[in-house]
C-alpha atoms as a PDB file:
ATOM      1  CA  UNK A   1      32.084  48.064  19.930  1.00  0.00           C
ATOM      2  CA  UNK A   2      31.027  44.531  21.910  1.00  0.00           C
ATOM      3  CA  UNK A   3      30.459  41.469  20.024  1.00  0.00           C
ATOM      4  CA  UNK A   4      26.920  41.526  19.525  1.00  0.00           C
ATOM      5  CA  UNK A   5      26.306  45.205  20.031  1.00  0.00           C
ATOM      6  CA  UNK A   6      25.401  45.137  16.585  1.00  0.00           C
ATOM      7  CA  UNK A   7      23.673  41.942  15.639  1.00  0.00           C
ATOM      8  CA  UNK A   8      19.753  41.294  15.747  1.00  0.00           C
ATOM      9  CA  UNK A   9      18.531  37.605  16.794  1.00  0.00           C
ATOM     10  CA  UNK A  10      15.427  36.609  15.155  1.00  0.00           C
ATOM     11  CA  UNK A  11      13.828  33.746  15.828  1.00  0.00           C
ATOM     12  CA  UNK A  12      10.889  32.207  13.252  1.00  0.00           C
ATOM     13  CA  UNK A  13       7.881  30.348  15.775  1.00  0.00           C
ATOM     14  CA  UNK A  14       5.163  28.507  15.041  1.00  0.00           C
ATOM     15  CA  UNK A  15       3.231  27.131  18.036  1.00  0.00           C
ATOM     16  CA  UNK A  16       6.581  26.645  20.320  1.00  0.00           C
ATOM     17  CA  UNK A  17       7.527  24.577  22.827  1.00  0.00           C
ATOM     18  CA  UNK A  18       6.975  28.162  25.148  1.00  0.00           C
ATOM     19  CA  UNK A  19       9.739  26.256  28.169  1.00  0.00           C
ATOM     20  CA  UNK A  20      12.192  25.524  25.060  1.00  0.00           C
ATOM     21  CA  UNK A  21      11.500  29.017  23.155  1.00  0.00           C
ATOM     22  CA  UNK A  22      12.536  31.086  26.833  1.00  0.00           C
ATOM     23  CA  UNK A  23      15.480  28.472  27.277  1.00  0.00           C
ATOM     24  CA  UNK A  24      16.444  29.843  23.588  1.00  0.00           C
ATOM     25  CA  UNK A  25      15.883  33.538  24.516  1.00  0.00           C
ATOM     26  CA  UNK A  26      17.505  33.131  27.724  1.00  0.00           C
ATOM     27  CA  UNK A  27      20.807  31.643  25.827  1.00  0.00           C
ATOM     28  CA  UNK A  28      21.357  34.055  22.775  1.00  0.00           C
ATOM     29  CA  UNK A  29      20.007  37.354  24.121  1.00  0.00           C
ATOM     30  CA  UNK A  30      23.124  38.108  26.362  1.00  0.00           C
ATOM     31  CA  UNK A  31      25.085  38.287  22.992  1.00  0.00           C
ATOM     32  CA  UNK A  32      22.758  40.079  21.167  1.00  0.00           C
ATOM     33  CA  UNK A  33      21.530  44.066  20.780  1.00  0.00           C
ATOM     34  CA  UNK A  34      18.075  42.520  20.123  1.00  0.00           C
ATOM     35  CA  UNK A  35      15.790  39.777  20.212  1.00  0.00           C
ATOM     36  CA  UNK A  36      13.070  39.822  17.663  1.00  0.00           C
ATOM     37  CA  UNK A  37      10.591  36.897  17.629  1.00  0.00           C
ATOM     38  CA  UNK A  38       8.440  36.355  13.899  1.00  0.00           C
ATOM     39  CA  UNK A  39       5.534  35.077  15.505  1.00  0.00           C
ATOM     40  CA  UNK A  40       3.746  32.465  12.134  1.00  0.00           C
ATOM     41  CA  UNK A  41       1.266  31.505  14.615  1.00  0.00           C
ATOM     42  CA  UNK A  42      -0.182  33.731  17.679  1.00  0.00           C
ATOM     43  CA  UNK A  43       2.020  34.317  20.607  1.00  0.00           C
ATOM     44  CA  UNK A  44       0.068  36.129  23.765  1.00  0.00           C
ATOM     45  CA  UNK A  45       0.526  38.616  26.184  1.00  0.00           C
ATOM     46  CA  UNK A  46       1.699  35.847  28.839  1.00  0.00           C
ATOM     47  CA  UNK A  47       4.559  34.216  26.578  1.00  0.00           C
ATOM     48  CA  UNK A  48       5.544  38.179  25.353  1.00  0.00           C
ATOM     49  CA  UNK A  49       6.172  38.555  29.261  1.00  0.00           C
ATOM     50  CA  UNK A  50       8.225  35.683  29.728  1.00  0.00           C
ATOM     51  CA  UNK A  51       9.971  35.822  26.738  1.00  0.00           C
ATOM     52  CA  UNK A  52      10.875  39.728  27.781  1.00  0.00           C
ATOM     53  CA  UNK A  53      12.000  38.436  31.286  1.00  0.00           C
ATOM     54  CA  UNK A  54      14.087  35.423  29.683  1.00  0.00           C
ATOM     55  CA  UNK A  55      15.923  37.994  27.748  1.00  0.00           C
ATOM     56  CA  UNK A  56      16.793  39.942  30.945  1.00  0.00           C
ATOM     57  CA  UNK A  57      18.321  43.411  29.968  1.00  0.00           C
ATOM     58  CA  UNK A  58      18.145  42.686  26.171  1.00  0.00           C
ATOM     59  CA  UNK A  59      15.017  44.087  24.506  1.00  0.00           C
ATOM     60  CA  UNK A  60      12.517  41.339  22.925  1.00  0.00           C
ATOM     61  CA  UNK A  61       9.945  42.434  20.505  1.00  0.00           C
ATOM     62  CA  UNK A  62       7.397  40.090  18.550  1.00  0.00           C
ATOM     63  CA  UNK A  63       6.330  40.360  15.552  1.00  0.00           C
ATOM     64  CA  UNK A  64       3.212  39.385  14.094  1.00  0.00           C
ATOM     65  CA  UNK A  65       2.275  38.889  10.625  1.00  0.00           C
ATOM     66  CA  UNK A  66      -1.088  38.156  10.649  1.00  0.00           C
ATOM     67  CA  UNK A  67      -0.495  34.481  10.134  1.00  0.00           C
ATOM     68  CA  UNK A  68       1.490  31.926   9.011  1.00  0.00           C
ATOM     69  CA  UNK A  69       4.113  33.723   6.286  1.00  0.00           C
ATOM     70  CA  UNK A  70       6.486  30.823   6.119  1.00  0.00           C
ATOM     71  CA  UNK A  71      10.229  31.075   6.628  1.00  0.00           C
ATOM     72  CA  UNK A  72      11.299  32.989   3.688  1.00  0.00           C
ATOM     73  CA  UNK A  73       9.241  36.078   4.628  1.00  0.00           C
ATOM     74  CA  UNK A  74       9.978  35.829   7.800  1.00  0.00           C
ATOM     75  CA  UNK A  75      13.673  36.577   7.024  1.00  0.00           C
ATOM     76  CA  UNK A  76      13.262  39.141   5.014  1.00  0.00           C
ATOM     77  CA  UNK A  77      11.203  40.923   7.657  1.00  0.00           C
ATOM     78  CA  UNK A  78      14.286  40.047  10.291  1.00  0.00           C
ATOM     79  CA  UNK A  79      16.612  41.776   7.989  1.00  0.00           C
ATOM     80  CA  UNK A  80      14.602  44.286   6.883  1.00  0.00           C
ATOM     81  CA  UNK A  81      14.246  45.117  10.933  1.00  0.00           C
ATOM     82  CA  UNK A  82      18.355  45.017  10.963  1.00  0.00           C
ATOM     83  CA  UNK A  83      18.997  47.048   8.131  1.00  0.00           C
ATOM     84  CA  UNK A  84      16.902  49.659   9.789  1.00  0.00           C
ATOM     85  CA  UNK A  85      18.099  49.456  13.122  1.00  0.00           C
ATOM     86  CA  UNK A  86      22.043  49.516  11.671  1.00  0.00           C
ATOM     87  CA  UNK A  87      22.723  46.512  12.395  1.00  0.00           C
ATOM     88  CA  UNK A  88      25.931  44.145  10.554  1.00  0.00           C
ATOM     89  CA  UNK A  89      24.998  40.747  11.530  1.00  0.00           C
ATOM     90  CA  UNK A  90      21.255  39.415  11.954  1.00  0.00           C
ATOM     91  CA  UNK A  91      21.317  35.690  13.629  1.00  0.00           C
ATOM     92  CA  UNK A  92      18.312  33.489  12.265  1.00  0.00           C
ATOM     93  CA  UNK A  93      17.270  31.039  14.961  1.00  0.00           C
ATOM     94  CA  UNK A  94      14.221  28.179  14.725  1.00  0.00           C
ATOM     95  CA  UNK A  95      11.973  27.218  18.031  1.00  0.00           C
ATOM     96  CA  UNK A  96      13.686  24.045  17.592  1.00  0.00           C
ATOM     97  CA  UNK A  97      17.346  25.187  17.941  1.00  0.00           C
ATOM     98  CA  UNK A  98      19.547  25.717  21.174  1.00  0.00           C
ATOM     99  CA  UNK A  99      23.421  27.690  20.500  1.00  0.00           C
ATOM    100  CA  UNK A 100      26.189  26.536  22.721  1.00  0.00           C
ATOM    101  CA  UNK A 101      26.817  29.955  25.181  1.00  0.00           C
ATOM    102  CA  UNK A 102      29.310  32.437  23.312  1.00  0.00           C
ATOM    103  CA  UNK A 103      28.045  31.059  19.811  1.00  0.00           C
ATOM    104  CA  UNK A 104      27.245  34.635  18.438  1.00  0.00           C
ATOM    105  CA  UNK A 105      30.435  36.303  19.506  1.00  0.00           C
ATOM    106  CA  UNK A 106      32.119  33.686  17.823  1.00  0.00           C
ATOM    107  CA  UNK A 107      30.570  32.951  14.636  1.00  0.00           C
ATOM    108  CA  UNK A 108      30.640  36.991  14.402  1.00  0.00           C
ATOM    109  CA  UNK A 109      34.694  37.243  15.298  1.00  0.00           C
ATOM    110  CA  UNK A 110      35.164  34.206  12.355  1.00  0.00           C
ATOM    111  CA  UNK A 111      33.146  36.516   9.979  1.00  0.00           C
ATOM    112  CA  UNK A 112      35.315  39.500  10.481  1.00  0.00           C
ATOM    113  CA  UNK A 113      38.633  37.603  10.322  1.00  0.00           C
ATOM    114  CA  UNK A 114      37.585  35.726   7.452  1.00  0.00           C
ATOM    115  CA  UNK A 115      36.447  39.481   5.538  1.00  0.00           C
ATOM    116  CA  UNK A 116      40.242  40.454   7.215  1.00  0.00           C
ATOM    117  CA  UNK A 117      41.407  37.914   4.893  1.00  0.00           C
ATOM    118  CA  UNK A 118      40.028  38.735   1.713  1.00  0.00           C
ATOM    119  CA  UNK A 119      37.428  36.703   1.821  1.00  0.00           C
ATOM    120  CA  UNK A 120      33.830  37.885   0.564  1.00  0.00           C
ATOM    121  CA  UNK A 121      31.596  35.676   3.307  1.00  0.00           C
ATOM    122  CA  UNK A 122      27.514  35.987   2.869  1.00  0.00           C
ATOM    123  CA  UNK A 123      27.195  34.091   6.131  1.00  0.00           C
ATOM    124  CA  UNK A 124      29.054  32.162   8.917  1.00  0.00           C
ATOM    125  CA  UNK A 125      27.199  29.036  10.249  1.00  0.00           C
ATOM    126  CA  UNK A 126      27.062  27.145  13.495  1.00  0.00           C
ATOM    127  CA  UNK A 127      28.218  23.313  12.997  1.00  0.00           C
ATOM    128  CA  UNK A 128      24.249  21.463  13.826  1.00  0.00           C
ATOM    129  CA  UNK A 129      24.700  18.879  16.243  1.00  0.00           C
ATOM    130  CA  UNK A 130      21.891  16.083  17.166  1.00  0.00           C
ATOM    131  CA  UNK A 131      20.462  15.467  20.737  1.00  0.00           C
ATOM    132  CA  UNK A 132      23.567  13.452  22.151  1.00  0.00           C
ATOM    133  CA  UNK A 133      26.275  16.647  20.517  1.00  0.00           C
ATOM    134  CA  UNK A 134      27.172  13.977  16.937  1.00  0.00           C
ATOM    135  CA  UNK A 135      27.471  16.814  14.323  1.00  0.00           C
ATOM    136  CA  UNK A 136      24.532  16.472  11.438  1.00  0.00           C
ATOM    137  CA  UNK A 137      25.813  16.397   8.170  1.00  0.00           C
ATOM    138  CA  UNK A 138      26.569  19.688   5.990  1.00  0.00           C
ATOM    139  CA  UNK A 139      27.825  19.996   2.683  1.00  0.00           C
ATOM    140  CA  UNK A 140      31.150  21.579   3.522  1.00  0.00           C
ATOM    141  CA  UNK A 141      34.775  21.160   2.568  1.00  0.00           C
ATOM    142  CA  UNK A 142      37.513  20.102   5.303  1.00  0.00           C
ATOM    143  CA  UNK A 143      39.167  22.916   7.150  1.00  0.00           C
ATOM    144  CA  UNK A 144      42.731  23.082   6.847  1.00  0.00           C
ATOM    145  CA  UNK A 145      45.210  22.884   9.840  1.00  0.00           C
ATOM    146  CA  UNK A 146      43.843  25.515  12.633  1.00  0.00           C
ATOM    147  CA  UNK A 147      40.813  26.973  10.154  1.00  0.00           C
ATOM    148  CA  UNK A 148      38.061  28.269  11.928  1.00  0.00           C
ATOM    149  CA  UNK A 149      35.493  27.505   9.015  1.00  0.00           C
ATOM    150  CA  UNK A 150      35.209  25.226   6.419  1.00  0.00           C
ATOM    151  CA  UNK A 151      33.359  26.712   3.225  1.00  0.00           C
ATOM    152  CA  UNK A 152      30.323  25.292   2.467  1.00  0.00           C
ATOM    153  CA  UNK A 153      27.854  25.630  -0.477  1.00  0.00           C
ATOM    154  CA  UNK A 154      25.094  26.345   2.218  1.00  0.00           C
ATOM    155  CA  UNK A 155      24.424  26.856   5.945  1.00  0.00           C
ATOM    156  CA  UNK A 156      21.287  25.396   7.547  1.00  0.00           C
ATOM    157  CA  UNK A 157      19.274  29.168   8.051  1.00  0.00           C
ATOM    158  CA  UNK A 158      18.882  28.334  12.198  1.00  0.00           C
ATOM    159  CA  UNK A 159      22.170  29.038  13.506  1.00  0.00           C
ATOM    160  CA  UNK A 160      23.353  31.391  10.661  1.00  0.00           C
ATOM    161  CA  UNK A 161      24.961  34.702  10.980  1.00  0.00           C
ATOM    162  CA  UNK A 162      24.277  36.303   7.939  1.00  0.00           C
ATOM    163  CA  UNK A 163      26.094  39.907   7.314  1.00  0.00           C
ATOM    164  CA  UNK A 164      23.724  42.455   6.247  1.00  0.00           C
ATOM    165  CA  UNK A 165      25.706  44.481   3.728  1.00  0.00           C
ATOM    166  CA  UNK A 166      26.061  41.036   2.295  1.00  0.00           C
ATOM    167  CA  UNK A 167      22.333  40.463   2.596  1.00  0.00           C
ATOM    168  CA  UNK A 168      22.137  43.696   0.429  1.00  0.00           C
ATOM    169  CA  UNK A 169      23.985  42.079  -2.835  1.00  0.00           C
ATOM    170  CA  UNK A 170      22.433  38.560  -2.516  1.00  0.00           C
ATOM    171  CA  UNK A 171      19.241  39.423  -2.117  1.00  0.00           C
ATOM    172  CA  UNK A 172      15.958  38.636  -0.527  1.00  0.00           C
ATOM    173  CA  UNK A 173      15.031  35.146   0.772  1.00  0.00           C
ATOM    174  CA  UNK A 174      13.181  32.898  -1.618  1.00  0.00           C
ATOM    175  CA  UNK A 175       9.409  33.265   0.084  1.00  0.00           C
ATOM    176  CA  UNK A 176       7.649  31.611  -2.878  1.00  0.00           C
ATOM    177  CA  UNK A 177       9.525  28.268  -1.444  1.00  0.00           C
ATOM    178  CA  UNK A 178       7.779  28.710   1.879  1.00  0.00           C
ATOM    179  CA  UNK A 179       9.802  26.802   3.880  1.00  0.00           C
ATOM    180  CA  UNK A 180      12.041  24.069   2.322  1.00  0.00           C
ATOM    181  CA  UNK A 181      15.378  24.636   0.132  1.00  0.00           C
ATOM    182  CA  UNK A 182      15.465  28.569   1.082  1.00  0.00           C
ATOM    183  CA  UNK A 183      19.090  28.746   2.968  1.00  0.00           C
ATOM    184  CA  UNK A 184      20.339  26.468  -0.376  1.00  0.00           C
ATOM    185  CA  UNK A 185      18.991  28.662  -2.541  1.00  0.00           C
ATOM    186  CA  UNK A 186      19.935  31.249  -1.133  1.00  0.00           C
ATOM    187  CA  UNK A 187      23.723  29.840  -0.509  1.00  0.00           C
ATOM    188  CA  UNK A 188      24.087  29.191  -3.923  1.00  0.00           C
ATOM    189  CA  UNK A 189      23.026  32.686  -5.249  1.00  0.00           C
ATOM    190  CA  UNK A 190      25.386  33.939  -2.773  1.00  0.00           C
ATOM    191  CA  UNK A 191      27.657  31.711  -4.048  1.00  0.00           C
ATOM    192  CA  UNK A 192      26.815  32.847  -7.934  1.00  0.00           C
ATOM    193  CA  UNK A 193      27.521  36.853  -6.777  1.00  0.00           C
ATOM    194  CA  UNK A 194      31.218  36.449  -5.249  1.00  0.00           C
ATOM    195  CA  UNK A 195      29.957  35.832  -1.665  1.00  0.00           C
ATOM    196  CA  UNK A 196      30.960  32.687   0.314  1.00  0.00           C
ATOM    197  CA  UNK A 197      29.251  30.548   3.245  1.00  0.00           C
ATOM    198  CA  UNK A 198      30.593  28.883   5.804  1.00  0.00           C
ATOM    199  CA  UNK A 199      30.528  26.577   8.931  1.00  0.00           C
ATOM    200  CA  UNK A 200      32.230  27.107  12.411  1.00  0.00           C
ATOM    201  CA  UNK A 201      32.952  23.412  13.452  1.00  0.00           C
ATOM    202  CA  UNK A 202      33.870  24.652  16.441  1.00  0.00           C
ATOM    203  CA  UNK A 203      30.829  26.502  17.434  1.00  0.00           C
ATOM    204  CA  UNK A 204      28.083  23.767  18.175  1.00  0.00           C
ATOM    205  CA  UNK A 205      24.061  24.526  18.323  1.00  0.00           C
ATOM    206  CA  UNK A 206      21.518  21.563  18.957  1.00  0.00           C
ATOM    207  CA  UNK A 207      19.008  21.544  15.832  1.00  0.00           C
ATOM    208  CA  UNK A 208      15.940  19.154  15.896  1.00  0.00           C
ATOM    209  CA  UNK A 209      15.557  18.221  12.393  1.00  0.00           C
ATOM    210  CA  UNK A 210      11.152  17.334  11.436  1.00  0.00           C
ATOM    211  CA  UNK A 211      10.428  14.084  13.167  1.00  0.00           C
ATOM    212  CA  UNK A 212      13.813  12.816  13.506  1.00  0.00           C
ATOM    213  CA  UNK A 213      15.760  10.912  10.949  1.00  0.00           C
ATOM    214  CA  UNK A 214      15.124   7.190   8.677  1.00  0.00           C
ATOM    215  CA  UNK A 215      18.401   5.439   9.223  1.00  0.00           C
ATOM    216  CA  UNK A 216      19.776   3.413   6.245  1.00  0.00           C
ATOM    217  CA  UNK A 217      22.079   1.252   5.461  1.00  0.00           C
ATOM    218  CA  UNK A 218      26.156   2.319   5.380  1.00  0.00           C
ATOM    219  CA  UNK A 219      25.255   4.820   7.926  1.00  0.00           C
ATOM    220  CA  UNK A 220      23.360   7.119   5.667  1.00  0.00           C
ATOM    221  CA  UNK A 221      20.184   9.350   7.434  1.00  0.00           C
ATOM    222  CA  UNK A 222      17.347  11.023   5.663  1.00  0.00           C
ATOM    223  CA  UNK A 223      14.936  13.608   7.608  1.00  0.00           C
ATOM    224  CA  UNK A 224      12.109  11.484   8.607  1.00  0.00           C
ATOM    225  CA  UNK A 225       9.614  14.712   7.217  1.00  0.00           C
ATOM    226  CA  UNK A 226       5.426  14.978   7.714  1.00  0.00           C
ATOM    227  CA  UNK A 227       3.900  15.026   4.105  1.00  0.00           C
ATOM    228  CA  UNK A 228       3.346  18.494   4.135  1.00  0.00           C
ATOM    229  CA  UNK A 229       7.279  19.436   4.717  1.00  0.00           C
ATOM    230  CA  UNK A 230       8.066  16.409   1.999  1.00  0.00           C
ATOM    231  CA  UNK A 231       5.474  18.267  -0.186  1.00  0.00           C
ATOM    232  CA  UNK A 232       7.542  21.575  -0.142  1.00  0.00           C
ATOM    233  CA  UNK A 233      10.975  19.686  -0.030  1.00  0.00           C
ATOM    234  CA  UNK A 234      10.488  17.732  -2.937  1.00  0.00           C
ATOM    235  CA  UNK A 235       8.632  21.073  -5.112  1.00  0.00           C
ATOM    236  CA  UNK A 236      11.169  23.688  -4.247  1.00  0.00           C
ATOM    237  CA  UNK A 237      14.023  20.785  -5.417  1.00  0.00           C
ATOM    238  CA  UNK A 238      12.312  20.521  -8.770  1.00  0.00           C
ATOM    239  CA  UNK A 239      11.911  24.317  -8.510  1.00  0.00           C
ATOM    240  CA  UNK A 240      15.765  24.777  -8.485  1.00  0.00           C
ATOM    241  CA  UNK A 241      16.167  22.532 -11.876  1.00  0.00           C
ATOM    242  CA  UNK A 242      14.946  26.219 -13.908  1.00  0.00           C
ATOM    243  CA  UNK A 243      17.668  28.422 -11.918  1.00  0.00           C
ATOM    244  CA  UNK A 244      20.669  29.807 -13.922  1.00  0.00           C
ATOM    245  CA  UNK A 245      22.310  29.805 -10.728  1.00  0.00           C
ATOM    246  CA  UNK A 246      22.024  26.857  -9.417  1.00  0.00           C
ATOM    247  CA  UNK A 247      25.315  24.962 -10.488  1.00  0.00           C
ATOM    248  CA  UNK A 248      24.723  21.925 -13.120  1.00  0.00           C
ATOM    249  CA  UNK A 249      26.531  19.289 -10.322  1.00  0.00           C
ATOM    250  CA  UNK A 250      23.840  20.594  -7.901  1.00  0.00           C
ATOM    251  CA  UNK A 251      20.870  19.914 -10.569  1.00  0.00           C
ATOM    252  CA  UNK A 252      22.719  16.518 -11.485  1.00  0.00           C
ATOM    253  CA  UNK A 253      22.596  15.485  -7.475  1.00  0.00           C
ATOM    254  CA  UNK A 254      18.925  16.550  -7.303  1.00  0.00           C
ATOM    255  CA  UNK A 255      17.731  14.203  -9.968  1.00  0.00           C
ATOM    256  CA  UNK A 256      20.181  11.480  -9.221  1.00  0.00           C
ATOM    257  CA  UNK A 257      18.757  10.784  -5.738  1.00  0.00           C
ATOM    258  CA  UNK A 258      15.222  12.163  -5.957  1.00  0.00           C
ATOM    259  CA  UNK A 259      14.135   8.516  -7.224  1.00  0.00           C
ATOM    260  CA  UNK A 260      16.072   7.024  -4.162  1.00  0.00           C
ATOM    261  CA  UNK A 261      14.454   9.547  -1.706  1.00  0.00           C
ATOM    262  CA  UNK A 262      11.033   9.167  -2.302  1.00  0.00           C
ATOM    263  CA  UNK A 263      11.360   5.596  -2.573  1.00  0.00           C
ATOM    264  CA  UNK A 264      12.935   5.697   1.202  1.00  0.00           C
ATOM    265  CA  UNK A 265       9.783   7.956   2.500  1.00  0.00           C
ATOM    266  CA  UNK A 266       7.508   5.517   0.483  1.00  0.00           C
ATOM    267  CA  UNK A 267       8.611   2.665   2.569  1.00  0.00           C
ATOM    268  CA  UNK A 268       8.843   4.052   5.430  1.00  0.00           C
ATOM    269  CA  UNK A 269       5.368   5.449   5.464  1.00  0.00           C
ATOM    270  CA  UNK A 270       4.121   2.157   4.372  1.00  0.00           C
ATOM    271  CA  UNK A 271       2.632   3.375   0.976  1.00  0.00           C
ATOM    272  CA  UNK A 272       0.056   5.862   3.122  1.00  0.00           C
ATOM    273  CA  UNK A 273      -2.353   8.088   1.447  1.00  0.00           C
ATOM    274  CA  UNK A 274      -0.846  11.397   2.588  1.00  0.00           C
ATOM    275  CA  UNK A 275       2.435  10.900   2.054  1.00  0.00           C
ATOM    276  CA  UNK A 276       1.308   9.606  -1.807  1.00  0.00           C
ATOM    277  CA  UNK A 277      -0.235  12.297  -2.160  1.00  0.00           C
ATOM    278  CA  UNK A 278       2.442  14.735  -0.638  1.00  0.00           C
ATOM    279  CA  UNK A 279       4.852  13.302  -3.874  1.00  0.00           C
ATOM    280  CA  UNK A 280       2.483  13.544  -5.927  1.00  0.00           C
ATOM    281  CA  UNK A 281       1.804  17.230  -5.790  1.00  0.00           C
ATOM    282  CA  UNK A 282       5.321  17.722  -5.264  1.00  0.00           C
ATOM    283  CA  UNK A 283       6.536  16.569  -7.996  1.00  0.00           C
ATOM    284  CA  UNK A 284       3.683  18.043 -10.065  1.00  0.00           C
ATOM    285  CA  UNK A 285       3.770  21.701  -8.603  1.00  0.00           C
ATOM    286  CA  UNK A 286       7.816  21.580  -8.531  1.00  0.00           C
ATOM    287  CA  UNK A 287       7.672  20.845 -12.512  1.00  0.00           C
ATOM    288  CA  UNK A 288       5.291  23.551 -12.990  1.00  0.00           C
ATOM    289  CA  UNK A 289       6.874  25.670 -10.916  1.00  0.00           C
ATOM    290  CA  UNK A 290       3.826  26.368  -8.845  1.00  0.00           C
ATOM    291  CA  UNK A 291       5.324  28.084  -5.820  1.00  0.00           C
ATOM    292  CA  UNK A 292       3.951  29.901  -2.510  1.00  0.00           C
ATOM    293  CA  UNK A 293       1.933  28.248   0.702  1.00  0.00           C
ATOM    294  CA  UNK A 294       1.339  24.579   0.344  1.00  0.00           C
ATOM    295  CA  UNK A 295      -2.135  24.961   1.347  1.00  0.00           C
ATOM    296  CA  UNK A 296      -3.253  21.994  -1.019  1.00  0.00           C
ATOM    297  CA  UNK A 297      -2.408  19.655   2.197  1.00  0.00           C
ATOM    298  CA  UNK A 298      -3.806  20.116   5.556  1.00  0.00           C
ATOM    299  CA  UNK A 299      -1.548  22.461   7.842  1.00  0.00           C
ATOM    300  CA  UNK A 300       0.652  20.874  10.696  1.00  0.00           C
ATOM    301  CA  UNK A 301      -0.707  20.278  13.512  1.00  0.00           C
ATOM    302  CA  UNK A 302      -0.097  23.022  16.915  1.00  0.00           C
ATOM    303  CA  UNK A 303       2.842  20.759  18.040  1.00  0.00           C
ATOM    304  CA  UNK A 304       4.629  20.420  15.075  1.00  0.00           C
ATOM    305  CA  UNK A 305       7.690  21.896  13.599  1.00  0.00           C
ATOM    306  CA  UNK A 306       7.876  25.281  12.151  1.00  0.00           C
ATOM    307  CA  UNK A 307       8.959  25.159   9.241  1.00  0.00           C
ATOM    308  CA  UNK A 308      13.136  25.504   9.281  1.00  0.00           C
ATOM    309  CA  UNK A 309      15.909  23.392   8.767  1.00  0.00           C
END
């Protein structure tokens, strides 16, 4: 059996960039069996055609929801559509993602000579680079001396190969969270059930993170996020806090540097209304643990991000 013979891509969309979304198709669906395309926002006849002829010989289908589902559905759906088809490996992409050529063979050959070594992985992750190829941050250990992964507690979802039978005794994908925190939830309960997660630095995919990133002092970046992404980031944090397995040193982190966070978005939004407001009904849903669609903000506008790390 091929590399990618038995792995389903699915990419999440909501109101793509339709040249970048075939440039995407075009680039995994060579390594693929399948390209499946969770459609959160319509896509029509016209961008089903050219996303069918990006994908050449690979079949594309598109599935649609009915609406906006967030990112956490949408996965489950992907893997439900895996574990169906047979599938061992489903490959979660976002709109705003790009793998380097080969990326799926690879990340899938790491997986099975990491299982080959006893290991239990949950998922293998491509290293996220920005715009000029500078690897984004990711909360893994260093790889020893010819390693092909370093573990990580989580993988950004976009550019994960996740193994199915591992899928199996994780679990579903948080949906109540929407969007934000779902692949470190999810890492973490993978984590908290003998599985492992890990990144490939040498398999690189280009990742557009929200609006770009606030640059601060000593180097350090934050996600430069539109209020209704900040809304969901900072709830599904607090949301964490109640898990049993979510690690104590994880918890501690959260509540160190919420303070610092918000005060960095605060500034950098100049105090505005919607971004107030966006903490302020973050931090009140997250503490009472009111989850599901943030529809108490307005929705993103057609050109904005869908929803994925």
């Amino acid at each position: 059996m091929s590399e990618g013979s038995d792995v389903l891509a699915g990419i999440v969309v909501y109101h793509p960039n339709e040249a970048h979304l075939a440039r995407l198709v075009t680039a995994v669906a060579p390594d693929v069996r399948e390209v499946a395309v969770y459609a959160n926002s319509p896509v029509g006849a016209a961008l089903a055609e050219r996303l069918a002829q990006a994908a050449g010989d690979t079949p594309v289908a598109v599935l649609d929801p009915q609406g906006n589902r967030g990112l956490g559905e949408a996965y489950n759906a992907l893997a439900a559509r895996a574990e169906a088809q047979g599938d061992a490996f489903l490959f979660l992409l976002d709109q705003d993602s790009l793998p380097a050529p080969g990326a799926v063979p690879a990340l899938a050959g790491i997986f099975r000579q990491l299982a080959a070594a006893g290991e239990r992985p949950a998922l293998v992750g491509a290293q996220p680079v920005d715009a000029e190829g500078a690897p984004l941050p990711v909360a893994a250990a260093p790889a020893g001396a010819g390693a092909p992964a370093r573990r990580a507690r989580f993988a950004y979802s976009s550019g994960s190969l996740v193994g199915c039978a591992a899928a199996r005794a994780v679990g579903p994908f948080r949906a109540d969270f929407f969007i934000d925190a779902i692949d470190v939830e999810w890492g973490l309960r993978a984590a908290d059930r003998g599985h492992s997660v890990w990144i490939a630095p040498g398999v690189p995919m280009r990742h557009d993170l929200g609006r770009g990133v606030i640059r601060l002092p000593l180097g350090l970046t934050l996600t430069d996020q539109p209020p209704r992404r900040l809304y969901t980031f900072i709830r599904n944090q607090l949301a964490m806090l109640r898990l049993a397995h979510v690690p104590p040193a994880h918890k501690a982190r959260t509540l160190a540097l919420m303070p610092a966070r918000l005060a960095v978005y605060l500034v950098h939004n100049r105090f505005s209304r919607e971004v107030r407001r966006a903490i302020g009904l973050g931090l009140a849903d997250g503490l009472r643990h009111r989850l599901g669609p943030p529809d108490r903000l307005p929705p993103p506008s057609p050109a904005g991000p869908p929803g994925g790390r």
